[in-house]
N, C-alpha and C. Protein backbone atom coordinates (compact mmCIF):
# COMPACT_ATOMS: atom_id res chain seq x y z
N UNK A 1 0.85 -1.18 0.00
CA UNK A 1 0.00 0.00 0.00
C UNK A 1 0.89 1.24 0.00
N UNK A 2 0.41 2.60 -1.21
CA UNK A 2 1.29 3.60 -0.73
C UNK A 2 1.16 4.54 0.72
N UNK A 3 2.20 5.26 0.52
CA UNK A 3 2.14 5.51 2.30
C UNK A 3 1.04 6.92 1.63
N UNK A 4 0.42 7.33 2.49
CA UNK A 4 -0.93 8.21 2.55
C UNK A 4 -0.01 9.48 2.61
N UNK A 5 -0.12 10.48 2.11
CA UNK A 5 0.01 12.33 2.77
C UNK A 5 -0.72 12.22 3.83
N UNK A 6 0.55 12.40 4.93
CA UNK A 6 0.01 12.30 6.21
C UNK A 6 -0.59 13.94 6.54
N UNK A 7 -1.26 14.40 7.37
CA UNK A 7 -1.95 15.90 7.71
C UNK A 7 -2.01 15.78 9.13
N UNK A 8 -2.13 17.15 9.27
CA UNK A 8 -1.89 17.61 10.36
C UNK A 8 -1.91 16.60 12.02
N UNK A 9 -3.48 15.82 11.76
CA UNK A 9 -3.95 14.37 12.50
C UNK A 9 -2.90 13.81 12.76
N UNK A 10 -2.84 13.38 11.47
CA UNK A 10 -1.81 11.82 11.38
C UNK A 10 -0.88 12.20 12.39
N UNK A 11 0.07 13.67 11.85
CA UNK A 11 1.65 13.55 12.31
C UNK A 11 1.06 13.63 14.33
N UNK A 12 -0.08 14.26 14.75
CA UNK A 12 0.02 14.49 15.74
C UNK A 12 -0.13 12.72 16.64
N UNK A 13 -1.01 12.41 15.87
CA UNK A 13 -1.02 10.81 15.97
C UNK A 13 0.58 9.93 16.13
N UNK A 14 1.63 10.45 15.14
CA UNK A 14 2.74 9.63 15.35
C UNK A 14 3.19 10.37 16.70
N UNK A 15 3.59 11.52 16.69
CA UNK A 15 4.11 12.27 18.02
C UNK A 15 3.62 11.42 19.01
N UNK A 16 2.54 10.89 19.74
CA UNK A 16 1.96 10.78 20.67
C UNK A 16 2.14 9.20 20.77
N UNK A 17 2.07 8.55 19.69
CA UNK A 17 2.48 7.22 19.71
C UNK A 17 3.92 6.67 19.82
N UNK A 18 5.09 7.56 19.14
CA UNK A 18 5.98 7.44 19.57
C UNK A 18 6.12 7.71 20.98
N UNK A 19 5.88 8.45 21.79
CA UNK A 19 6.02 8.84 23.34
C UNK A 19 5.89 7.63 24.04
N UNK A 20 4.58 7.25 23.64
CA UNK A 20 3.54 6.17 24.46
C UNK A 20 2.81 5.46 23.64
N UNK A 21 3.69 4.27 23.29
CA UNK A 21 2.62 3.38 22.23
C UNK A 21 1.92 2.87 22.98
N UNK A 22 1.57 2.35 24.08
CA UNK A 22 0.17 2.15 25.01
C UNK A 22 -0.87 3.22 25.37
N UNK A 23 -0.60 4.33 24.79
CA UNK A 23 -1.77 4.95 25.21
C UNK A 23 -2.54 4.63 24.63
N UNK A 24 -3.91 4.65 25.45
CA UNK A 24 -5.22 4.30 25.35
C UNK A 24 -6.36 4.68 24.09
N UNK A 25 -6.68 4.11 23.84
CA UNK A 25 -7.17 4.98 21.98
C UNK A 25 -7.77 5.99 22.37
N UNK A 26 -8.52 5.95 23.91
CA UNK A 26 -9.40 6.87 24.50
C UNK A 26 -8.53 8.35 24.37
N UNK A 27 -7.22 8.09 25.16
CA UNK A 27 -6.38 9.26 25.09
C UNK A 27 -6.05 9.67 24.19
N UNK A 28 -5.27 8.88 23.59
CA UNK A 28 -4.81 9.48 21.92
C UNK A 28 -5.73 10.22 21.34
N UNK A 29 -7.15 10.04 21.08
CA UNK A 29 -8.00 10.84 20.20
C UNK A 29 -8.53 11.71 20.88
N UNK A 30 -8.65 11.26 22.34
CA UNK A 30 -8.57 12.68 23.12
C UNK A 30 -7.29 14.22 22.61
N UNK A 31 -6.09 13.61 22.75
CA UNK A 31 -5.09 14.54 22.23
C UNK A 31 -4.97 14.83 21.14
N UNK A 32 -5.55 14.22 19.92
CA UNK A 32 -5.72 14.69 18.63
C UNK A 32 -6.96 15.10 18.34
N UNK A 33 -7.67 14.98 19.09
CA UNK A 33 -8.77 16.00 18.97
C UNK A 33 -10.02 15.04 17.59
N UNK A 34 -10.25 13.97 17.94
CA UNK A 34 -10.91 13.24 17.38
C UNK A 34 -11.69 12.65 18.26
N UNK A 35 -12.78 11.88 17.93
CA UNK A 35 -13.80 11.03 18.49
C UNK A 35 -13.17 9.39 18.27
N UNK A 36 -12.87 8.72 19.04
CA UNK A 36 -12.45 6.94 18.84
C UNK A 36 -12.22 6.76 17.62
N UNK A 37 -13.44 6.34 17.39
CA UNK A 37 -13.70 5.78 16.18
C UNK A 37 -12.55 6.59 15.04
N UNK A 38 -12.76 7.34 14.37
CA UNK A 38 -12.36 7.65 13.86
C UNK A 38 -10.30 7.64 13.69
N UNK A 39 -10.04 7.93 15.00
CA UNK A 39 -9.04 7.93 15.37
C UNK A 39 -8.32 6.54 15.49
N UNK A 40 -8.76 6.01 15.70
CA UNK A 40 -8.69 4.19 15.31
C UNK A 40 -8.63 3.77 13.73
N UNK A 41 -9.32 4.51 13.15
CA UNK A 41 -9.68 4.19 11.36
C UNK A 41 -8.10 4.79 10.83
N UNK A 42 -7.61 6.38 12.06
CA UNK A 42 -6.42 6.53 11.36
C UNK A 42 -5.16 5.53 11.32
N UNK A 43 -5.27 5.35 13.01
CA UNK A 43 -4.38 4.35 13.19
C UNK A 43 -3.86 3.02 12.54
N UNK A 44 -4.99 2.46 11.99
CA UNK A 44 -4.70 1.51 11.42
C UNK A 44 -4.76 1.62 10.01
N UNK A 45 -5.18 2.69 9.24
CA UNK A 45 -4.56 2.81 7.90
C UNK A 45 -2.97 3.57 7.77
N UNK A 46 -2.56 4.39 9.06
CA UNK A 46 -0.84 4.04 9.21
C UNK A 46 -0.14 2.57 9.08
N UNK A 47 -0.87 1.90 9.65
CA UNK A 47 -0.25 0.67 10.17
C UNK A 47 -0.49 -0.12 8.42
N UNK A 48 -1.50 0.28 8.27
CA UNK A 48 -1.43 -0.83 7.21
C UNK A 48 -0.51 -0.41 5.66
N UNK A 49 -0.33 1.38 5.92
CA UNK A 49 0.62 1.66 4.95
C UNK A 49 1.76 1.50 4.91
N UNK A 50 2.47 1.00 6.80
CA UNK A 50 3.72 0.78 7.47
C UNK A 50 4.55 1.86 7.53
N UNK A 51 3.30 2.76 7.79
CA UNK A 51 3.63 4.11 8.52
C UNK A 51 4.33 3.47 9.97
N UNK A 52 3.53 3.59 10.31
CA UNK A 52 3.87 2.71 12.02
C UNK A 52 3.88 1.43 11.44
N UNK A 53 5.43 0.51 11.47
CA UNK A 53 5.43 -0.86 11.29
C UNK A 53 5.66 -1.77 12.74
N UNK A 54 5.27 -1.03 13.55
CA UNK A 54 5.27 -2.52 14.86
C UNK A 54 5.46 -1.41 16.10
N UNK A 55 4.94 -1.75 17.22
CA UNK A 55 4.77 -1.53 18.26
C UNK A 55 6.10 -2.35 19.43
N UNK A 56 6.70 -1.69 20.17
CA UNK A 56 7.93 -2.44 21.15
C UNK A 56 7.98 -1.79 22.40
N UNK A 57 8.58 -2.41 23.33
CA UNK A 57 8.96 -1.82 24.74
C UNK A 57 10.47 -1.50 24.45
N UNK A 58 10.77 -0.46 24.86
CA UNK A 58 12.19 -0.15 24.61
C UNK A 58 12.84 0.16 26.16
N UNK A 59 14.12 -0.79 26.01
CA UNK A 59 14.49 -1.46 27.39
C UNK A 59 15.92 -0.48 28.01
N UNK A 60 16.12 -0.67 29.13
CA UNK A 60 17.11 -0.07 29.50
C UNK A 60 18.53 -0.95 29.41
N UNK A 61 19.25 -0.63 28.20
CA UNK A 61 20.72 -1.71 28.08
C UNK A 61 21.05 -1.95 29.31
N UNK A 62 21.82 -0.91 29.93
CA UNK A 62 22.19 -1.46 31.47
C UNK A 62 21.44 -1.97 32.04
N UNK A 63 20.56 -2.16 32.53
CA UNK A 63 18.97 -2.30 33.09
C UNK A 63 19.01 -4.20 32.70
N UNK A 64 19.61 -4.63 31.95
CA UNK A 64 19.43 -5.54 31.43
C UNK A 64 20.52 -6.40 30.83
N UNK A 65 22.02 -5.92 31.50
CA UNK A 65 23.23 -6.60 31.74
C UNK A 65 24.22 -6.20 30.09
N UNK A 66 23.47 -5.26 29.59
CA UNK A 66 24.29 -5.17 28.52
C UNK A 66 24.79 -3.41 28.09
N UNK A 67 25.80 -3.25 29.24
CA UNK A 67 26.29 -1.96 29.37
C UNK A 67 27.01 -1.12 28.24
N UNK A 68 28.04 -2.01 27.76
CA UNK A 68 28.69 -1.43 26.66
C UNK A 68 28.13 -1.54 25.67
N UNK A 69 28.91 -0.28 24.96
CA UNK A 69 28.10 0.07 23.45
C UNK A 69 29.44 0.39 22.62
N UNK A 70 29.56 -0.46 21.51
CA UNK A 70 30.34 -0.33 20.21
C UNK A 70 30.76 0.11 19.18
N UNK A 71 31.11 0.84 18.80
CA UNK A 71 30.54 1.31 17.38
C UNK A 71 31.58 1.05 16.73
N UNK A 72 31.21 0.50 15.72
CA UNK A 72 32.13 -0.55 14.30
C UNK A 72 32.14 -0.27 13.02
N UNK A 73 33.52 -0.06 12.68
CA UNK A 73 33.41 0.45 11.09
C UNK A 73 34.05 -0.89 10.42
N UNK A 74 33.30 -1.20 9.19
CA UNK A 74 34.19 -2.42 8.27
C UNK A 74 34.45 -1.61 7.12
N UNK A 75 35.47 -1.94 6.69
CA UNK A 75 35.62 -2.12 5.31
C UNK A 75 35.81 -3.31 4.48
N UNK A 76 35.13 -3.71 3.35
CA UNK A 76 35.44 -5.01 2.69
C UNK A 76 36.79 -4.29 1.54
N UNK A 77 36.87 -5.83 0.90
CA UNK A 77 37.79 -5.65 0.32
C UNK A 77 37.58 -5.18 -1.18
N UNK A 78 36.18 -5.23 -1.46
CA UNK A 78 35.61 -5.18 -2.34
C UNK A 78 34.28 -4.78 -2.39
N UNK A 79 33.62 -3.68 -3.23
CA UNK A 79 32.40 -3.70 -2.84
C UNK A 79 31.42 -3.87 -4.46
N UNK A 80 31.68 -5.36 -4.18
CA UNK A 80 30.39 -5.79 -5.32
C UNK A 80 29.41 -6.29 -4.54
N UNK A 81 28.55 -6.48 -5.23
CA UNK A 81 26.50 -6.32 -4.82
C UNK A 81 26.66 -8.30 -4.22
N UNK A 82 27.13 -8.89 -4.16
CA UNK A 82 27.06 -10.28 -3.86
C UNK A 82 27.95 -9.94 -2.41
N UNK A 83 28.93 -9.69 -2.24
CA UNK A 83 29.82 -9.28 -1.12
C UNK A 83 28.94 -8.67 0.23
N UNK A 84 28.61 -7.23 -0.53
CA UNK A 84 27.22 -6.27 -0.03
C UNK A 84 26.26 -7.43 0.84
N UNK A 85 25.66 -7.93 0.05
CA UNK A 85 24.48 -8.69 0.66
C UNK A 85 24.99 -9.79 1.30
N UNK A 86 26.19 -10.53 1.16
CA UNK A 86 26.10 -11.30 1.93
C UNK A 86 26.57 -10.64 3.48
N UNK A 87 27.33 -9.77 3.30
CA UNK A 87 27.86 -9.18 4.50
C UNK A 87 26.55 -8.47 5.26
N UNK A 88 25.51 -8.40 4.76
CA UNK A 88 23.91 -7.50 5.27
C UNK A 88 23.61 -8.76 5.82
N UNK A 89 22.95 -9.74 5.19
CA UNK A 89 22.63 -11.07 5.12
C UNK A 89 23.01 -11.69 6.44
N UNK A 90 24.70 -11.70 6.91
CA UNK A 90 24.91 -12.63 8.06
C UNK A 90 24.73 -11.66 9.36
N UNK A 91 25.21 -10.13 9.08
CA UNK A 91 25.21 -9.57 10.05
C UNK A 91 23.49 -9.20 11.15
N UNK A 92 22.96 -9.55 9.50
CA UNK A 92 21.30 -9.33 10.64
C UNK A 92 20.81 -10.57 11.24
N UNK A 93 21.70 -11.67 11.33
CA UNK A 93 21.40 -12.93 12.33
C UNK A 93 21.80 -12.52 13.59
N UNK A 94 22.76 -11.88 13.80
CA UNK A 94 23.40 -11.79 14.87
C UNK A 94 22.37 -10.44 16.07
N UNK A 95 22.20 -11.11 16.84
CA UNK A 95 21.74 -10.32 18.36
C UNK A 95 22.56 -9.21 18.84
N UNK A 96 23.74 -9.08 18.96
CA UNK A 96 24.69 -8.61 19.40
C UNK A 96 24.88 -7.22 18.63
N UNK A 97 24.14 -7.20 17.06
CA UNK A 97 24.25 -5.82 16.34
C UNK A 97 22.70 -5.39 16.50
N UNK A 98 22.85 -4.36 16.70
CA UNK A 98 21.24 -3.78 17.13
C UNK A 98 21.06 -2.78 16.12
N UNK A 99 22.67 -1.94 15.39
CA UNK A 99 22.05 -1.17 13.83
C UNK A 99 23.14 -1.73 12.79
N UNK A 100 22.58 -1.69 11.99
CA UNK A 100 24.18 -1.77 10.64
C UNK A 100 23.54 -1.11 9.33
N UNK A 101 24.27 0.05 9.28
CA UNK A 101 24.21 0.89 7.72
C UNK A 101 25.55 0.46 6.97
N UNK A 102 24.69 0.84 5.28
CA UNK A 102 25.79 0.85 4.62
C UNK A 102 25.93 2.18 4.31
N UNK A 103 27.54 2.54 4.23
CA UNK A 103 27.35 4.24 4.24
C UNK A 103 28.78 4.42 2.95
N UNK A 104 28.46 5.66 2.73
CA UNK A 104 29.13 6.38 1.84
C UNK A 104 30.61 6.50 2.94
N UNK A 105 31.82 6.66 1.81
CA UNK A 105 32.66 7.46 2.04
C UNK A 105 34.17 6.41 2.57
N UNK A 106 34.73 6.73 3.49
CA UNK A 106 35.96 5.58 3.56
C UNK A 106 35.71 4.26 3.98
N UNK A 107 34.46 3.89 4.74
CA UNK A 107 34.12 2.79 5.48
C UNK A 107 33.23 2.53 4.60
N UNK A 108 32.79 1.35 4.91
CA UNK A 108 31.28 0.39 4.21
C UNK A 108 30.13 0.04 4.64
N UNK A 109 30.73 -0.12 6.21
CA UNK A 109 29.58 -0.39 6.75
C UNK A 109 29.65 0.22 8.43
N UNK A 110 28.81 0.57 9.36
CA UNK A 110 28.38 1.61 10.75
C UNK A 110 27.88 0.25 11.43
N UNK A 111 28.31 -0.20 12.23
CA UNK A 111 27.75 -1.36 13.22
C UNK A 111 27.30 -0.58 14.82
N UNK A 112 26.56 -0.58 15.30
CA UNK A 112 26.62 -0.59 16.98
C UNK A 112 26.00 -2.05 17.30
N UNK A 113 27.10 -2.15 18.15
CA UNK A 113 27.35 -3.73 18.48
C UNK A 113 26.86 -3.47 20.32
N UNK A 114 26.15 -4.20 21.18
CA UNK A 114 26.17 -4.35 22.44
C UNK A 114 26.44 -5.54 23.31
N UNK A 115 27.21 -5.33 24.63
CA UNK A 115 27.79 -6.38 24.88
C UNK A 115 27.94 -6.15 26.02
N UNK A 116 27.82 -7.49 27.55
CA UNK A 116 28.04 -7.28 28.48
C UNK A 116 29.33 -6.60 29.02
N UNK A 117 30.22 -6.78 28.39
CA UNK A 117 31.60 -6.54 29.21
C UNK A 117 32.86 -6.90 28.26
N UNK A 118 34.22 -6.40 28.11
CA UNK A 118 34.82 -6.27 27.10
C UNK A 118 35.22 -7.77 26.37
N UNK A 119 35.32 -8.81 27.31
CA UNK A 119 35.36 -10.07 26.61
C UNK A 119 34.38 -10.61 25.87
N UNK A 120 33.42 -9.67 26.55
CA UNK A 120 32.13 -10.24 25.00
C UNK A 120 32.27 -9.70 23.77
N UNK A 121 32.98 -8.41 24.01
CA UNK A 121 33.07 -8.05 22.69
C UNK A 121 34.27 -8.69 21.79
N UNK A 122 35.52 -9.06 22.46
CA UNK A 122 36.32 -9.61 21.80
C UNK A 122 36.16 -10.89 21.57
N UNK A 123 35.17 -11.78 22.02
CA UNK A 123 34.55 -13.17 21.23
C UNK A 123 33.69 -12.78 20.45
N UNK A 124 32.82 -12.24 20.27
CA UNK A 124 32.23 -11.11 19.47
C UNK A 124 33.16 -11.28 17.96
N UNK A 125 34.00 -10.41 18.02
CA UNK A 125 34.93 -10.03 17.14
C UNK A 125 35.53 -11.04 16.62
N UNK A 126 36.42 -11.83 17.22
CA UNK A 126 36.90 -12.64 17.24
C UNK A 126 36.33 -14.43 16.66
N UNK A 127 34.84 -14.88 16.98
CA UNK A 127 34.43 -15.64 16.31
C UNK A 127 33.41 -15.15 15.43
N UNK A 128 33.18 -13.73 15.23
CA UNK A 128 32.53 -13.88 14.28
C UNK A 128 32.62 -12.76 13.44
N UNK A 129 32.57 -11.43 13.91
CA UNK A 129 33.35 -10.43 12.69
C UNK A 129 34.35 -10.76 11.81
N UNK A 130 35.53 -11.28 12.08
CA UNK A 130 36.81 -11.49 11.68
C UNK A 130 36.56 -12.45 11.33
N UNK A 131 35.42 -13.70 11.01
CA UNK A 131 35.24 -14.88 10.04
C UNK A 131 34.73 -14.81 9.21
N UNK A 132 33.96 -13.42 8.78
CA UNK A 132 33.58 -13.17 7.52
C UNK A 132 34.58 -12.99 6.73
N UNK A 133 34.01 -13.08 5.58
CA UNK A 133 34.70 -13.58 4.12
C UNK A 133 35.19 -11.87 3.30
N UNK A 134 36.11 -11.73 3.13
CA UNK A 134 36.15 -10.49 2.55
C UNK A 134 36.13 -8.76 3.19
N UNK A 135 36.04 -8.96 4.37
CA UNK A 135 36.07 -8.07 5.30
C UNK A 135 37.84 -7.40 5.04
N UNK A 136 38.20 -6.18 4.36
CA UNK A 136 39.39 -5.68 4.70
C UNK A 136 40.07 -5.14 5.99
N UNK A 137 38.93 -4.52 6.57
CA UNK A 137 39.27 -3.67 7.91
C UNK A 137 37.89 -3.53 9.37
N UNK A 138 38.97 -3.50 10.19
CA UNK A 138 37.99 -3.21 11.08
C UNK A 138 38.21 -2.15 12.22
N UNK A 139 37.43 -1.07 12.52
CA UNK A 139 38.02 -0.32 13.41
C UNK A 139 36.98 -0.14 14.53
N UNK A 140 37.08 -0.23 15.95
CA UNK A 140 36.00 -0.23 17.08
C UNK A 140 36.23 0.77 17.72
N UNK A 141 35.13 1.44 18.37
CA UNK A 141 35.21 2.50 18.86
C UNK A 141 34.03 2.44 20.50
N UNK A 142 34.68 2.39 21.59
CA UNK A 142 33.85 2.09 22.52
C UNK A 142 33.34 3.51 23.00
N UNK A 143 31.99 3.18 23.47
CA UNK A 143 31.35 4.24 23.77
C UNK A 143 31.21 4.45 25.76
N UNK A 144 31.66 6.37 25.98
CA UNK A 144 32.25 6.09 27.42
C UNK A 144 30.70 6.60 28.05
N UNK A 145 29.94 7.16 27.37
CA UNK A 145 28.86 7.53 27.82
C UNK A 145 27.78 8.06 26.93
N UNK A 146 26.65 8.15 27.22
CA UNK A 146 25.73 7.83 25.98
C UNK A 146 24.73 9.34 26.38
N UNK A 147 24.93 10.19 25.77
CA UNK A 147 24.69 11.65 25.89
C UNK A 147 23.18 11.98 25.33
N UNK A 148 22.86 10.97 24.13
CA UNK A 148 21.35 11.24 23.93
C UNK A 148 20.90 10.20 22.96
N UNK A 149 19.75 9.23 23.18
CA UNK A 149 19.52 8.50 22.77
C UNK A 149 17.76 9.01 22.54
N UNK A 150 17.45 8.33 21.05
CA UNK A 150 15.64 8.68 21.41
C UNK A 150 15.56 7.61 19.86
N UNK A 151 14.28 7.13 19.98
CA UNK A 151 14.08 6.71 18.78
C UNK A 151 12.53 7.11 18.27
N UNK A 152 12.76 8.91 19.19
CA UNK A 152 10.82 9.52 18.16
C UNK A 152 11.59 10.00 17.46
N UNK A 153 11.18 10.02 16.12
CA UNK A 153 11.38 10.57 14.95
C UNK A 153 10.69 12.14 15.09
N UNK A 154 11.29 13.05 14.44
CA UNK A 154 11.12 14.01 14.63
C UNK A 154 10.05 15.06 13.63
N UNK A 155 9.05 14.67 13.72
CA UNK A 155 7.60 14.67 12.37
C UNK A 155 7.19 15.94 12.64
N UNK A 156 6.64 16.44 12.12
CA UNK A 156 6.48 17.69 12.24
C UNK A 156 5.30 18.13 12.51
């Protein structure tokens, strides 16, 4: 389905859902200034355009034994479209990477990797970064403190 021209509704609809995806449909259309019904009809023609593609609890890393945070640059040795995908391909099995872009410019690929404690990261690395096939470089960068994190998108 194409995604809809969202208006004025909609975006106030994502604002409020990003905050608090449990709020109550009661509330939400309370704050957007709709009656239920209706406000429900929006909701789920977001959802079904994958405006909003899934609903999550978003956890506290430390909170949950996994303090350190990584950030990983590869370079392959090569960047043809079979290489590309397979290197996309294995890295989204893995638990341990929570983003991976492919990006422009000296590197290939942006990993943030999370991990209890520094030996996780170097088995980490060690059985399984560094066993991929074609990987030229690798450079890690540990993170000493985490200054601002959010994942509302910023809609207008």
């Amino acid at each position: 389905m194409p995604i809809p021209a969202l208006d004025p509704i909609d975006l106030k609809i994502l604002r409020h859902l990003q905050v608090d995806g449990r709020m109550s449909l009661a509330d939400l259309a309370e704050k957007v200034g709709l009656s239920p019904s209706p406000c429900l009809r929006r909701v789920r023609l977001l959802e079904k355009a994958g405006v909003i593609t899934r609903y999550v609890a978003v956890l506290d890393q430390r909170a949950v034994g996994l303090p350190v945070s990584v950030f990983v640059s590869v370079k392959l040795e090569k960047q043809k479209e079979d290489l590309l995908d397979r290197f996309a391909k294995t890295i989204a099995r893995w638990p341990e990477v929570l983003e991976c872009y492919l990006m422009t410019g000296p590197r290939d690929y942006w990993l943030r990797v999370v991990v209890p404690d520094l030996a996780a990261y170097e088995r980490f690395l060690k059985q399984k970064l560094t066993r991929l096939e074609g990987i030229a470089s690798i450079e890690s960068s540990f993170a000493l403190e985490q200054v601002k994190y959010t994942n509302v998108l910023p809609v207008a």
